[in-house]
PDB file of N, CA and C in Angstrom:
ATOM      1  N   UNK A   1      24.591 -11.806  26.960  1.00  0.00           N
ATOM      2  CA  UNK A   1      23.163 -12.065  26.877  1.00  0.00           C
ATOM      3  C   UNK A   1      22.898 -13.474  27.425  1.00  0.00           C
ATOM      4  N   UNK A   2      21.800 -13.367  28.524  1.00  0.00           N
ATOM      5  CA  UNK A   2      21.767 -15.166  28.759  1.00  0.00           C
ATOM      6  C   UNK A   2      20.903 -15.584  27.943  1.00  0.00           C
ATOM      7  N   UNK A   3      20.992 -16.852  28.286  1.00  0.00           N
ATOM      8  CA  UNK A   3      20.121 -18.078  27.087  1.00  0.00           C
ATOM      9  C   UNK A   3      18.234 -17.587  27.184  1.00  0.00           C
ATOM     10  N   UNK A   4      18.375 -17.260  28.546  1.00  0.00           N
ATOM     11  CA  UNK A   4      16.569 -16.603  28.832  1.00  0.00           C
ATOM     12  C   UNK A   4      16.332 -15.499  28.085  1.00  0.00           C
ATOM     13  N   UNK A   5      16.831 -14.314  27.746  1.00  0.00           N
ATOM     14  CA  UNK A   5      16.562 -13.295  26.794  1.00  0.00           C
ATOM     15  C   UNK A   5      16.825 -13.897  25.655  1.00  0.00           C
ATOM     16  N   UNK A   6      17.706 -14.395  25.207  1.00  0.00           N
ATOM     17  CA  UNK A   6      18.027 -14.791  23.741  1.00  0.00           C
ATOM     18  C   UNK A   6      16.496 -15.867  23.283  1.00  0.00           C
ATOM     19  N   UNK A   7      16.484 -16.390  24.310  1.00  0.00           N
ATOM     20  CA  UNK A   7      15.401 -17.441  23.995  1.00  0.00           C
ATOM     21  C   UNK A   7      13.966 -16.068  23.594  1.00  0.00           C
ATOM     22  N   UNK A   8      13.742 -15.289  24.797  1.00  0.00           N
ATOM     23  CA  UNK A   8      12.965 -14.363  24.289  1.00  0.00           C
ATOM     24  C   UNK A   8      13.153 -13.117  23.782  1.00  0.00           C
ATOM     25  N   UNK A   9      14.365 -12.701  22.725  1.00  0.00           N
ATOM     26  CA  UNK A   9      14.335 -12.376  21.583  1.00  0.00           C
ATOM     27  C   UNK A   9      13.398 -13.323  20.829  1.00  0.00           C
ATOM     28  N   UNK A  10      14.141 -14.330  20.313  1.00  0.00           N
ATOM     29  CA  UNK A  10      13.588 -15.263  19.283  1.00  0.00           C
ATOM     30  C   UNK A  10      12.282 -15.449  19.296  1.00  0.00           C
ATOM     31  N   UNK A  11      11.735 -15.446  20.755  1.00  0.00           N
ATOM     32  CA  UNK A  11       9.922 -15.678  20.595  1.00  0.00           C
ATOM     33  C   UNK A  11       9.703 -14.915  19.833  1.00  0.00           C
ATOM     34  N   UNK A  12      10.103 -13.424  20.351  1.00  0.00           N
ATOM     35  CA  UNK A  12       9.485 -12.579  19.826  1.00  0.00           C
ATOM     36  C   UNK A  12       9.416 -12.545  18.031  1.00  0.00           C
ATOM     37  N   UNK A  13      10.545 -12.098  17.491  1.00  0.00           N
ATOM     38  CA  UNK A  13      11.284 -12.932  16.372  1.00  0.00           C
ATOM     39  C   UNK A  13       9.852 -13.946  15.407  1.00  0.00           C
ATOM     40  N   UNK A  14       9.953 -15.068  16.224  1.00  0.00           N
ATOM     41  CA  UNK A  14       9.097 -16.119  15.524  1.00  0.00           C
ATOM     42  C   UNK A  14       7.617 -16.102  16.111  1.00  0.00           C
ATOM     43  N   UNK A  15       7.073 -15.082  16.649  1.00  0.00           N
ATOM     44  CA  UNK A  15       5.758 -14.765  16.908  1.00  0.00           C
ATOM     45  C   UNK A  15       5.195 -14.018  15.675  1.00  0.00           C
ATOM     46  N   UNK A  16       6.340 -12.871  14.838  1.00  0.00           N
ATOM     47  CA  UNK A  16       5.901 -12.386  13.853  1.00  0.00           C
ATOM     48  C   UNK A  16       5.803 -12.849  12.543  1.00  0.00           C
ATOM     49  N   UNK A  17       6.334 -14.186  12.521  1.00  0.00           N
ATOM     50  CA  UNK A  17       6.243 -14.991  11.605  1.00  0.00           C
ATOM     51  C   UNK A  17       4.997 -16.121  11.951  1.00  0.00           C
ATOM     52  N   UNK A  18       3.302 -15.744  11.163  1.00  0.00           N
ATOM     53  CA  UNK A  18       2.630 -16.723  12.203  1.00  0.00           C
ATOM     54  C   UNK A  18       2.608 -17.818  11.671  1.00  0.00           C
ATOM     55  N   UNK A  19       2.569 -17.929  10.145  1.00  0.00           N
ATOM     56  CA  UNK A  19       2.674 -19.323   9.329  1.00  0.00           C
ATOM     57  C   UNK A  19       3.800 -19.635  10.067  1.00  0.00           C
ATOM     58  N   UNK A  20       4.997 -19.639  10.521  1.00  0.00           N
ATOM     59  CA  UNK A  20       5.634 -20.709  10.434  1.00  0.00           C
ATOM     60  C   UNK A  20       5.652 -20.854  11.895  1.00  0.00           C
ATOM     61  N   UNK A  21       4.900 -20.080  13.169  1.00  0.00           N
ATOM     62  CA  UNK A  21       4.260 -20.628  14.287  1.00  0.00           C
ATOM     63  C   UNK A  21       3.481 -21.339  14.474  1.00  0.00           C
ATOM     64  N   UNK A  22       2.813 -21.023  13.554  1.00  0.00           N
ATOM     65  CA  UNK A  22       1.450 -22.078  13.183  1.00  0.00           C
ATOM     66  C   UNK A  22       2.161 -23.548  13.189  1.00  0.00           C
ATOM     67  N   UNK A  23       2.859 -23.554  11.932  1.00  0.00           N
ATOM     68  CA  UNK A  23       3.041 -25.115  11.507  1.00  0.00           C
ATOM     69  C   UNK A  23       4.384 -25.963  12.833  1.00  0.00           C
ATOM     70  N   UNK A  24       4.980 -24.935  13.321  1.00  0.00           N
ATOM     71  CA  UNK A  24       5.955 -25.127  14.344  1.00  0.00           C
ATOM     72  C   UNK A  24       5.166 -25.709  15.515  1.00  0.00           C
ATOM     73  N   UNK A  25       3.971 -24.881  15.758  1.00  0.00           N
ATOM     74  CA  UNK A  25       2.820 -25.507  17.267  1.00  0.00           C
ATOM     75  C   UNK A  25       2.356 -26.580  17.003  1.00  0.00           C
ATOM     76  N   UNK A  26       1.782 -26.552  15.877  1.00  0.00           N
ATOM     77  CA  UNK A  26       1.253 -28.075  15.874  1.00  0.00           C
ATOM     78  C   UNK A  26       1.759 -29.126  15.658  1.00  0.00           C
ATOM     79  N   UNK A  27       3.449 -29.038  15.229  1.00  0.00           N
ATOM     80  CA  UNK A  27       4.464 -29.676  14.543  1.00  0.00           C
ATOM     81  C   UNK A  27       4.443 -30.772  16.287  1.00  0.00           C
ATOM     82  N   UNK A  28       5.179 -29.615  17.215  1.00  0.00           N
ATOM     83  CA  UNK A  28       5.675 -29.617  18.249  1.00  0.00           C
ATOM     84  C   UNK A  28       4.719 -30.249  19.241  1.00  0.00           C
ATOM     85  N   UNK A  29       2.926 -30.031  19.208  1.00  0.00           N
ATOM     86  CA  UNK A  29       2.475 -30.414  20.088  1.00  0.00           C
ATOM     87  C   UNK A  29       1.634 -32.006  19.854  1.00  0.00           C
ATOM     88  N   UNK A  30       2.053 -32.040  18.681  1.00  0.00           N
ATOM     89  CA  UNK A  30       2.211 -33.356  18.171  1.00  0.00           C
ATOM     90  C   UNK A  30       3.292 -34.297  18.616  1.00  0.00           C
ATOM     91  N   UNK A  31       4.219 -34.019  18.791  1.00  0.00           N
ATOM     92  CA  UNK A  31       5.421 -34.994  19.517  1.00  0.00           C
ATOM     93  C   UNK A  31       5.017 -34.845  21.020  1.00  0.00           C
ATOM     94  N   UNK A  32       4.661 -33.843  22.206  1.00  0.00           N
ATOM     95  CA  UNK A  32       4.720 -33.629  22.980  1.00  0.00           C
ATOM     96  C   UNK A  32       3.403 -33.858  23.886  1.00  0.00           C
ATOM     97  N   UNK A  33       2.306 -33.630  22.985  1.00  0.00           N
ATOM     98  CA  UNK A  33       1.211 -33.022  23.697  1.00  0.00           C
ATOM     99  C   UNK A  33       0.578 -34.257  24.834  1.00  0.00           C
ATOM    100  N   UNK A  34       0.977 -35.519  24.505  1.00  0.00           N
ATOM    101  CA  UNK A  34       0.593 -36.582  25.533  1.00  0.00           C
ATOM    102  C   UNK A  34       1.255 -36.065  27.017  1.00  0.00           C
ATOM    103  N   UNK A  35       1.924 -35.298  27.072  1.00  0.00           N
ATOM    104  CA  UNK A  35       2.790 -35.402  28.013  1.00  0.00           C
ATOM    105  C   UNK A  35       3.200 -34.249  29.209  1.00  0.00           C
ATOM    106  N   UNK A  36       1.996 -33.107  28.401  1.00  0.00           N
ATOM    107  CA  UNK A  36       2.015 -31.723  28.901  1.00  0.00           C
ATOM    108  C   UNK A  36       0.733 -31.475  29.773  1.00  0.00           C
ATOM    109  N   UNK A  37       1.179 -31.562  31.043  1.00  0.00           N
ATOM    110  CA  UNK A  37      -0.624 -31.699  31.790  1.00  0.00           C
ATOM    111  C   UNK A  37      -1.112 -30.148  31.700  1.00  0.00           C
ATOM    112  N   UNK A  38      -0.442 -29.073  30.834  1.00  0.00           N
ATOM    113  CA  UNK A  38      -0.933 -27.832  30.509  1.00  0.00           C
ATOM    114  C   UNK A  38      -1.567 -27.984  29.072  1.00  0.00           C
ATOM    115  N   UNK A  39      -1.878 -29.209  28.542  1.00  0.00           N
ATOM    116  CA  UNK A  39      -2.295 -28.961  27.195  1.00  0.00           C
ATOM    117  C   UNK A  39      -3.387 -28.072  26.519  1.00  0.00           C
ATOM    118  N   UNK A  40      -4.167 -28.705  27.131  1.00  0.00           N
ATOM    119  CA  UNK A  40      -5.663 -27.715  27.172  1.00  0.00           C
ATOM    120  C   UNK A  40      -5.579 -26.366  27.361  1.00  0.00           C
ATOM    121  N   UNK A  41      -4.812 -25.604  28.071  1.00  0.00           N
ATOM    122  CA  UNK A  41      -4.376 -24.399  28.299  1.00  0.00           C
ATOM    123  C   UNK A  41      -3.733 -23.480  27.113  1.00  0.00           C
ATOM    124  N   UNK A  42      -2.990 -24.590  27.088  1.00  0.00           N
ATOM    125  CA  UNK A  42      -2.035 -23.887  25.454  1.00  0.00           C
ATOM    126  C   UNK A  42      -2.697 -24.034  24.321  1.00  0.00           C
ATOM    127  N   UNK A  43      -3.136 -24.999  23.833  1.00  0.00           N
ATOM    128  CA  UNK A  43      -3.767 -24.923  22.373  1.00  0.00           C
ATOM    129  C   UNK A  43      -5.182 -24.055  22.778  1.00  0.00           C
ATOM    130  N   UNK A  44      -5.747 -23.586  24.152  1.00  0.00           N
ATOM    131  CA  UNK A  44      -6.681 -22.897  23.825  1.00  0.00           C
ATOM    132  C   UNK A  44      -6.196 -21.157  23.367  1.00  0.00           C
ATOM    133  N   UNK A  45      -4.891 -21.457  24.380  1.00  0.00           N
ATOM    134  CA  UNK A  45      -4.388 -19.949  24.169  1.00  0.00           C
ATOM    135  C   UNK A  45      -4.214 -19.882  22.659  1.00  0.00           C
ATOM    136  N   UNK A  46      -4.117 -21.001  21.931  1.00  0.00           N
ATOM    137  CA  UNK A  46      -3.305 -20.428  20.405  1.00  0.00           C
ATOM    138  C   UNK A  46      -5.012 -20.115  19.967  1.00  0.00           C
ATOM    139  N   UNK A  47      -5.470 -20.911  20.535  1.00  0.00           N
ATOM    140  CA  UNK A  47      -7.147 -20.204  19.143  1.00  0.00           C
ATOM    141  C   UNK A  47      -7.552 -19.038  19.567  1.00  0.00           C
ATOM    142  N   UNK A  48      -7.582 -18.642  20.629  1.00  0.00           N
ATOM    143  CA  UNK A  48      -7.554 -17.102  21.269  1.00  0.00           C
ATOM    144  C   UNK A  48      -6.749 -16.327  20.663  1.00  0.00           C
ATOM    145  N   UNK A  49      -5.116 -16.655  20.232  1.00  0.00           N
ATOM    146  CA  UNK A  49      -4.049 -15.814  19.955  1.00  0.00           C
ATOM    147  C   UNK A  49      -4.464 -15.914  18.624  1.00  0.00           C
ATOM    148  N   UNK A  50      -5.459 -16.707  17.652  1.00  0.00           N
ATOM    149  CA  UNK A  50      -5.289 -16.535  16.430  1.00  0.00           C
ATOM    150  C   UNK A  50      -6.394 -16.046  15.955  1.00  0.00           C
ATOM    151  N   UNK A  51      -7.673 -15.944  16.559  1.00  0.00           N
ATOM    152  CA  UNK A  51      -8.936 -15.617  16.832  1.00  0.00           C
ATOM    153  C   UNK A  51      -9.072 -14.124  16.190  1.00  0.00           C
ATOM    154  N   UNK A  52      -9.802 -13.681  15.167  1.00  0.00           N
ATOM    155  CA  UNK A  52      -9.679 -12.118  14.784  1.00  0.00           C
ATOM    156  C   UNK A  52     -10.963 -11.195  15.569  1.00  0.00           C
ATOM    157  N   UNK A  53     -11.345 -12.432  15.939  1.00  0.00           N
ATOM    158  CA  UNK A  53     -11.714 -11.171  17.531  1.00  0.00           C
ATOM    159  C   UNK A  53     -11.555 -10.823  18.999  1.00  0.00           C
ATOM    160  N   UNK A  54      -9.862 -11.752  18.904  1.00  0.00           N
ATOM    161  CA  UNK A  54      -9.329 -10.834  19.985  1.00  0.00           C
ATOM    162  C   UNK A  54      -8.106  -9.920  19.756  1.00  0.00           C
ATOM    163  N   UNK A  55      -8.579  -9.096  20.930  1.00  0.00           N
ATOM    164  CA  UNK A  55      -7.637  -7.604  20.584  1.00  0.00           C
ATOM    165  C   UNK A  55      -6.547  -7.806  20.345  1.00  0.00           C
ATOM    166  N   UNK A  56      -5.791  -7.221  19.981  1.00  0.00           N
ATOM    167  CA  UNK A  56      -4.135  -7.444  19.190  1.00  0.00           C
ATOM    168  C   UNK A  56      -3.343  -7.379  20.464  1.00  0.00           C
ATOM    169  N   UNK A  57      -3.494  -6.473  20.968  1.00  0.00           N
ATOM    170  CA  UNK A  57      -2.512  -6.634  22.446  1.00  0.00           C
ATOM    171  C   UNK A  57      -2.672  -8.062  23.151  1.00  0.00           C
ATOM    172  N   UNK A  58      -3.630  -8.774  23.167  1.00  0.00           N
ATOM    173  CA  UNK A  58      -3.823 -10.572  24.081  1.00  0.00           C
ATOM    174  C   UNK A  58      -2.912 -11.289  22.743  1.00  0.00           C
ATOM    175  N   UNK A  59      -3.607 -10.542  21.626  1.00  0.00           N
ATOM    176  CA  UNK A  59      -2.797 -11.785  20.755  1.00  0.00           C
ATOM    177  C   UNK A  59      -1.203 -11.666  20.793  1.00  0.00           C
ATOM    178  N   UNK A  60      -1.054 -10.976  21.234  1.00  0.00           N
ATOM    179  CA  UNK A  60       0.427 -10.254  21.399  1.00  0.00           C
ATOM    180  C   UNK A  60       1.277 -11.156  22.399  1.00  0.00           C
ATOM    181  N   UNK A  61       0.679 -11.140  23.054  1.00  0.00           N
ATOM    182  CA  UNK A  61       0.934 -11.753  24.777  1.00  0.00           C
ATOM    183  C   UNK A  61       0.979 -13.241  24.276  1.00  0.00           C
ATOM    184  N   UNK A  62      -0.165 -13.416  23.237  1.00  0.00           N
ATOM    185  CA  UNK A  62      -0.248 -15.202  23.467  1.00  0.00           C
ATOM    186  C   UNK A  62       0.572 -15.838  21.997  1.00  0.00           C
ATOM    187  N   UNK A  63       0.487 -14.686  21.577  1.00  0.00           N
ATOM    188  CA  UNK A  63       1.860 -14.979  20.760  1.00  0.00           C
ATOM    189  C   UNK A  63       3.304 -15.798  21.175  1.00  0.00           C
ATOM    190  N   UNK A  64       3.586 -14.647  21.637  1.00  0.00           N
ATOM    191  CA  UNK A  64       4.804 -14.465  22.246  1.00  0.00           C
ATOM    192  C   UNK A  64       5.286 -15.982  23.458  1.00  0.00           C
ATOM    193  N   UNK A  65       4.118 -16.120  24.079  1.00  0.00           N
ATOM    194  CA  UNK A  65       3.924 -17.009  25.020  1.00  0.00           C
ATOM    195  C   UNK A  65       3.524 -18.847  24.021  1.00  0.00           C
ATOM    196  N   UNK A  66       3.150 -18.648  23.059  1.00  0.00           N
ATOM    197  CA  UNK A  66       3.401 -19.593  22.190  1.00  0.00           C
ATOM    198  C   UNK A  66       4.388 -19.793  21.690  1.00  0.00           C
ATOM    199  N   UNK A  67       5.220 -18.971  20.801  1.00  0.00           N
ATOM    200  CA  UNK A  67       6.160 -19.104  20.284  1.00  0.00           C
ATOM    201  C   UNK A  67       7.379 -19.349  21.303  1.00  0.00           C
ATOM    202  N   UNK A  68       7.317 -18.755  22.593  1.00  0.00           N
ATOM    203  CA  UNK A  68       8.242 -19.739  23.336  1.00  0.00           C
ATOM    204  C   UNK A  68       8.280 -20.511  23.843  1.00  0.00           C
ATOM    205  N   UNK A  69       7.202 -21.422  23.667  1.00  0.00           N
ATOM    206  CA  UNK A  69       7.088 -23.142  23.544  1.00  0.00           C
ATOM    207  C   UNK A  69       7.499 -23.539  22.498  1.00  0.00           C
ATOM    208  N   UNK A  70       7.244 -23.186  21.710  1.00  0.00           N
ATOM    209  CA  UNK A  70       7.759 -23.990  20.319  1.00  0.00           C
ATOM    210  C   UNK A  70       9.325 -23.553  19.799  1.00  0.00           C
ATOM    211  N   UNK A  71       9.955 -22.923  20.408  1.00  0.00           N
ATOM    212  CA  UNK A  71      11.539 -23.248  20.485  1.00  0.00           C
ATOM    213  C   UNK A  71      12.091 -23.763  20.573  1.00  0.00           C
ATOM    214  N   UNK A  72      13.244 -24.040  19.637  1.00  0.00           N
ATOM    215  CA  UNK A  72      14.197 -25.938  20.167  1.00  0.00           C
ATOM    216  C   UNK A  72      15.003 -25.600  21.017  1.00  0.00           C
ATOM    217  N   UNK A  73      15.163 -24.708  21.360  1.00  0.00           N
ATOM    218  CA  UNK A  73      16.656 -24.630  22.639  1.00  0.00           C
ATOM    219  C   UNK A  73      15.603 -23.662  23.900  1.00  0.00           C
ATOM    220  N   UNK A  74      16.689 -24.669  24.688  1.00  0.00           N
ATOM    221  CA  UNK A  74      15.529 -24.392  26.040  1.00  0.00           C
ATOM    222  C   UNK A  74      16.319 -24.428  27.853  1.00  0.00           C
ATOM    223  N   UNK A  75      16.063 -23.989  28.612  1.00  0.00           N
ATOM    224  CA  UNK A  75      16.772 -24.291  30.338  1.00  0.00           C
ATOM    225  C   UNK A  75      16.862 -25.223  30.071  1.00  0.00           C
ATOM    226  N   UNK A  76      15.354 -26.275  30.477  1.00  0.00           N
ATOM    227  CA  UNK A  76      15.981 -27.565  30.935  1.00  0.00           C
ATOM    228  C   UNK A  76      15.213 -28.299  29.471  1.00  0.00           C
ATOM    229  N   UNK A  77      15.621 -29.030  28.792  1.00  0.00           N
ATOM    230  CA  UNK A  77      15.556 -29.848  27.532  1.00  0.00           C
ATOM    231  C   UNK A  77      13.933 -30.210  27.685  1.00  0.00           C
ATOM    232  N   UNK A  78      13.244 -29.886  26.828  1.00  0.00           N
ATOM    233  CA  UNK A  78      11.596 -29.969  26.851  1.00  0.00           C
ATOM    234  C   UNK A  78      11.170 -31.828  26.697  1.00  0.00           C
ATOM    235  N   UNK A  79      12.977 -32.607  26.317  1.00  0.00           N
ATOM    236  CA  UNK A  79      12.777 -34.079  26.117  1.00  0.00           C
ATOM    237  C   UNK A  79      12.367 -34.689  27.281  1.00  0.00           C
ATOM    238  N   UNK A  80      12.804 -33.855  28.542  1.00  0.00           N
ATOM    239  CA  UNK A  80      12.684 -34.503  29.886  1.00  0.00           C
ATOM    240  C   UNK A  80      11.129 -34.406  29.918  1.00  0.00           C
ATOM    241  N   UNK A  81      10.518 -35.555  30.227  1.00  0.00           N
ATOM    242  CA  UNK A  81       8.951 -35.520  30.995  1.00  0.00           C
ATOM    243  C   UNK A  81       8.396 -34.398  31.877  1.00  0.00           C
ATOM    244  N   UNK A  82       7.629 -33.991  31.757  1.00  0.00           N
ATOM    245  CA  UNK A  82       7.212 -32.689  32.359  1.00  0.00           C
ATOM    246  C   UNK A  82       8.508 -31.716  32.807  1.00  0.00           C
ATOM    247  N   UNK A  83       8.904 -32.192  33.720  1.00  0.00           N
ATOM    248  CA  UNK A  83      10.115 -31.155  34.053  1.00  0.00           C
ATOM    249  C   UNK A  83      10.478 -30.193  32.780  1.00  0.00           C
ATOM    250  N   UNK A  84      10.977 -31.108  31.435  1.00  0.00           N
ATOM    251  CA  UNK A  84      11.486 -29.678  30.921  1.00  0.00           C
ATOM    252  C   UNK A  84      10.573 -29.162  30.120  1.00  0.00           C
ATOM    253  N   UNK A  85       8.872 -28.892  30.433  1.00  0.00           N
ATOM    254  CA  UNK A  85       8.667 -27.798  29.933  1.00  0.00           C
ATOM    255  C   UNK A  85       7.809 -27.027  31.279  1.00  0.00           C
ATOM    256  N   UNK A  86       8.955 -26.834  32.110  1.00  0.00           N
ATOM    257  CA  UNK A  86       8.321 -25.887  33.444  1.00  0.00           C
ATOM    258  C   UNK A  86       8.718 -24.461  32.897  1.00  0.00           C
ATOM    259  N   UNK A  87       9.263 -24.395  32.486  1.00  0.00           N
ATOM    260  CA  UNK A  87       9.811 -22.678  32.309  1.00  0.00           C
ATOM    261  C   UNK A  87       8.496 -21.881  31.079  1.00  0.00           C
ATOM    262  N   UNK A  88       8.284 -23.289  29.817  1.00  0.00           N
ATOM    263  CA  UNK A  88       7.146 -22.958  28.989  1.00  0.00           C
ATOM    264  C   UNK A  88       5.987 -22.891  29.551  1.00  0.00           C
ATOM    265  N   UNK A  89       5.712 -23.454  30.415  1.00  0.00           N
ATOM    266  CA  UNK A  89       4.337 -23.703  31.382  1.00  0.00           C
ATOM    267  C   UNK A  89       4.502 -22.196  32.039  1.00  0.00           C
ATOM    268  N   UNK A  90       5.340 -21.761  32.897  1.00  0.00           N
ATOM    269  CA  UNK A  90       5.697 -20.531  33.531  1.00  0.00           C
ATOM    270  C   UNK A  90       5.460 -19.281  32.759  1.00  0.00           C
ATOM    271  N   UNK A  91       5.733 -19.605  31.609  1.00  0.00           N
ATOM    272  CA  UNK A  91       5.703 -18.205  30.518  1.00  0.00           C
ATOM    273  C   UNK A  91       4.323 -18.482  29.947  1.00  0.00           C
ATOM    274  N   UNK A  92       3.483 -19.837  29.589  1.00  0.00           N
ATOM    275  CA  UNK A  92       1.986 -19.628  29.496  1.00  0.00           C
ATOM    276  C   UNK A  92       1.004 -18.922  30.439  1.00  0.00           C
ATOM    277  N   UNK A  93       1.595 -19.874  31.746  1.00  0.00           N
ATOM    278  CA  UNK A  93       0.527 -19.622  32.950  1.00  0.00           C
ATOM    279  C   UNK A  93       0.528 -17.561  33.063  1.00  0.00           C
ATOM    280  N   UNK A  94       1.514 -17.063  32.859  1.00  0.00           N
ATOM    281  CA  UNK A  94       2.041 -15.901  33.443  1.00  0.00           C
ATOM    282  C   UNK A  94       0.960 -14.995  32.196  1.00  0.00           C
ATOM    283  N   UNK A  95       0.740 -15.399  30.471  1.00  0.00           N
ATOM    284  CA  UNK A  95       0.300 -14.615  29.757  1.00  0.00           C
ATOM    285  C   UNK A  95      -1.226 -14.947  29.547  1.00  0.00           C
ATOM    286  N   UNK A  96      -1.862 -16.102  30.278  1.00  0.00           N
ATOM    287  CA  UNK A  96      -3.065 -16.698  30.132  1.00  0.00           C
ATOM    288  C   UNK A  96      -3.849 -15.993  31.998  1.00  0.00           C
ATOM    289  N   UNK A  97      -2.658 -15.728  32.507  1.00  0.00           N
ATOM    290  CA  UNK A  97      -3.727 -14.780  33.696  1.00  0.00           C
ATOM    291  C   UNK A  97      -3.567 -13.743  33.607  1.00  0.00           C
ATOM    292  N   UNK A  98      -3.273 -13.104  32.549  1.00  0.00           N
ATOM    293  CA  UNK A  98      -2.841 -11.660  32.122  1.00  0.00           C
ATOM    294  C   UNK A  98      -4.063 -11.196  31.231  1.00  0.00           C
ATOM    295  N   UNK A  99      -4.056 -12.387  30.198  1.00  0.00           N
ATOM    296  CA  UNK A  99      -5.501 -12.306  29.034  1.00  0.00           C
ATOM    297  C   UNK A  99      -6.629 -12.775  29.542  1.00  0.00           C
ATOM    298  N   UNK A 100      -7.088 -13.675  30.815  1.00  0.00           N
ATOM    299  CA  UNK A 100      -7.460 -14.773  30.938  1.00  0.00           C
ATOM    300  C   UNK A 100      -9.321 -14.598  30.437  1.00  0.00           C
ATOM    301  N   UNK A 101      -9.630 -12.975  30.733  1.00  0.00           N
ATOM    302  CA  UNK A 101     -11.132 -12.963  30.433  1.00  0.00           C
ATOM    303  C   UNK A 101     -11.166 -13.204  28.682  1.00  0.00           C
ATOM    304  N   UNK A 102     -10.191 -13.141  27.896  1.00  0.00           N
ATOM    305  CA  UNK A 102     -10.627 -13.246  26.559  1.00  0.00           C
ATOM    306  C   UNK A 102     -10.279 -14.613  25.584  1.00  0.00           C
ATOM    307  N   UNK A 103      -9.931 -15.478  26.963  1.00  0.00           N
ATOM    308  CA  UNK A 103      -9.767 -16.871  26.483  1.00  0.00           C
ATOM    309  C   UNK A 103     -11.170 -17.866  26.317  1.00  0.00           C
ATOM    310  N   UNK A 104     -12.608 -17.683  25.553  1.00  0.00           N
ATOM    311  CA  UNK A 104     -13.776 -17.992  25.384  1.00  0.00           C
ATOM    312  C   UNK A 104     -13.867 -19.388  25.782  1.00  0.00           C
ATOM    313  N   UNK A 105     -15.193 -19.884  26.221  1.00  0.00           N
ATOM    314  CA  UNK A 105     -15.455 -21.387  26.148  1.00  0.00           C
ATOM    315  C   UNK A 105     -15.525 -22.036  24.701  1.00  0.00           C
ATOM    316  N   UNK A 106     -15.522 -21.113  23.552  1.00  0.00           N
ATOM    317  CA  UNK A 106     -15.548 -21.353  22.139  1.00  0.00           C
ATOM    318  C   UNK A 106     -13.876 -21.931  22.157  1.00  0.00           C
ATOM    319  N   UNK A 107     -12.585 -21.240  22.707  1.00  0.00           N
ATOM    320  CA  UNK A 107     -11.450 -21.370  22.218  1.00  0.00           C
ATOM    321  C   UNK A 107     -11.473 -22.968  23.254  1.00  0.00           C
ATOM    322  N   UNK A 108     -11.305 -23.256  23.998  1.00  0.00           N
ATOM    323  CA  UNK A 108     -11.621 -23.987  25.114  1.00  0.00           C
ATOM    324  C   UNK A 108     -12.006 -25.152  24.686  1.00  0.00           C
ATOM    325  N   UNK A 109     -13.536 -25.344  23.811  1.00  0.00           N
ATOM    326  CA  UNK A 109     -14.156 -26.621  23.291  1.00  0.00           C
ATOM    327  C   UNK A 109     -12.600 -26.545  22.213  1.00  0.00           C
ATOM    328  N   UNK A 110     -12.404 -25.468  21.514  1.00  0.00           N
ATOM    329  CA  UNK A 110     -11.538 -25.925  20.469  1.00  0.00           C
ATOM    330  C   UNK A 110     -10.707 -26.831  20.649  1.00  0.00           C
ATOM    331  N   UNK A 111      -9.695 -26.320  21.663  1.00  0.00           N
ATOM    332  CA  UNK A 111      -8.945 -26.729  22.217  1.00  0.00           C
ATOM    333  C   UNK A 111      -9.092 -28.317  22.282  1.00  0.00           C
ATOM    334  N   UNK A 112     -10.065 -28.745  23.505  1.00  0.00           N
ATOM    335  CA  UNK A 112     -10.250 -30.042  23.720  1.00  0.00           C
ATOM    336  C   UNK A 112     -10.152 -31.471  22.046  1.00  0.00           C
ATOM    337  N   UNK A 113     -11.482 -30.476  21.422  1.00  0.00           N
ATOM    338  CA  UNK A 113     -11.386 -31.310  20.197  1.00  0.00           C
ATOM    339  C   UNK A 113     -10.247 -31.684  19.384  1.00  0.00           C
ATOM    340  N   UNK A 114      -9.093 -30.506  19.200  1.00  0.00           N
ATOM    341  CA  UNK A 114      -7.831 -30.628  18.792  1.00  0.00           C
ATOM    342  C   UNK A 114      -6.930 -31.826  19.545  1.00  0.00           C
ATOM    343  N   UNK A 115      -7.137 -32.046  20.505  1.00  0.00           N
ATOM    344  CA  UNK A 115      -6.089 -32.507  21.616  1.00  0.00           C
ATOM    345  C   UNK A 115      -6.827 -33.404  21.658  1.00  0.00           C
ATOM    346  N   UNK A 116      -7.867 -34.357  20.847  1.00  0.00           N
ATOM    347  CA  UNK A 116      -8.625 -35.377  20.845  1.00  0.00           C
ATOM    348  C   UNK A 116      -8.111 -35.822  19.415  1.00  0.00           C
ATOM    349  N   UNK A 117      -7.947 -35.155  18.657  1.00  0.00           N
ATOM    350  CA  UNK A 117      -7.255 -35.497  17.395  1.00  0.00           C
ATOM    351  C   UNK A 117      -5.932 -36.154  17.514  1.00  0.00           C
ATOM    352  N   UNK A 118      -4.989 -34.830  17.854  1.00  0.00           N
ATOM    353  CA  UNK A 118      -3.637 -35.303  18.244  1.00  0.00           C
ATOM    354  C   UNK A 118      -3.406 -35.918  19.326  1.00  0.00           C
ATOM    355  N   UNK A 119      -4.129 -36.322  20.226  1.00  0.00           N
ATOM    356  CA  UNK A 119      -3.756 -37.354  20.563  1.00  0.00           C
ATOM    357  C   UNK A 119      -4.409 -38.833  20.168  1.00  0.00           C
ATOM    358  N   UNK A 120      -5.226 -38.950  19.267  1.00  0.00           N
ATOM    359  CA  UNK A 120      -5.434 -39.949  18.469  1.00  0.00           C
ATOM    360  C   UNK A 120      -6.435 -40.733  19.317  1.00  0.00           C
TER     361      UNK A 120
END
């Protein structure tokens, strides 16, 4: 099994656990989020993915696509400056143009305001 399936087993895995995705995303985009020029993208995808009015299949997708950002083992080490989170960026970009009509300007403002917090 390579490290890329194993890695997405485990998304999958820790997508169905959302409390502890929950506290894992924000754990994670708290150390990171200065540094991810996809930020805005991702924390909008999580209010979309957590949103109870979107369909279960997007939340599915943006699940999945969350929770494999917030994994500690990774290709290239997520410590490196942008570089190592190209593969997480790759697996967002890929489930956010898949969902992309049910990502609202509501999840969007969210987004921003969050990422105005954490980043202080």
């Amino acid at each position: 099994m390579t490290e890329h399936s194993m890695r997405l087993e485990a998304a999958e895995r820790l997508a169905e656990d959302q409390d502890s995705l929950r506290r894992r995303f924000w754990s994670k985009l708290k150390r990171v989020g200065s540094h991810l020029p996809f930020a805005e993208d991702l924390v909008a995808a999580y209010y979309c993915a957590f949103d109870r009015q979107t369909p279960r299949h997007v939340q599915v997708a943006l699940l999945g696509a969350i929770a494999y950002f917030v994994l500690p083992f990774d290709f290239v080490p997520d410590m490196l400056p942008v570089l190592g989170f190209t593969d997480d960026a790759a697996v967002l970009a890929t489930a956010i143009r898949t969902v992309a009509a049910h990502i609202t300007p509501d999840h969007r403002e969210a987004a921003r305001a969050a990422l105005k917090r954490v980043r202080g």
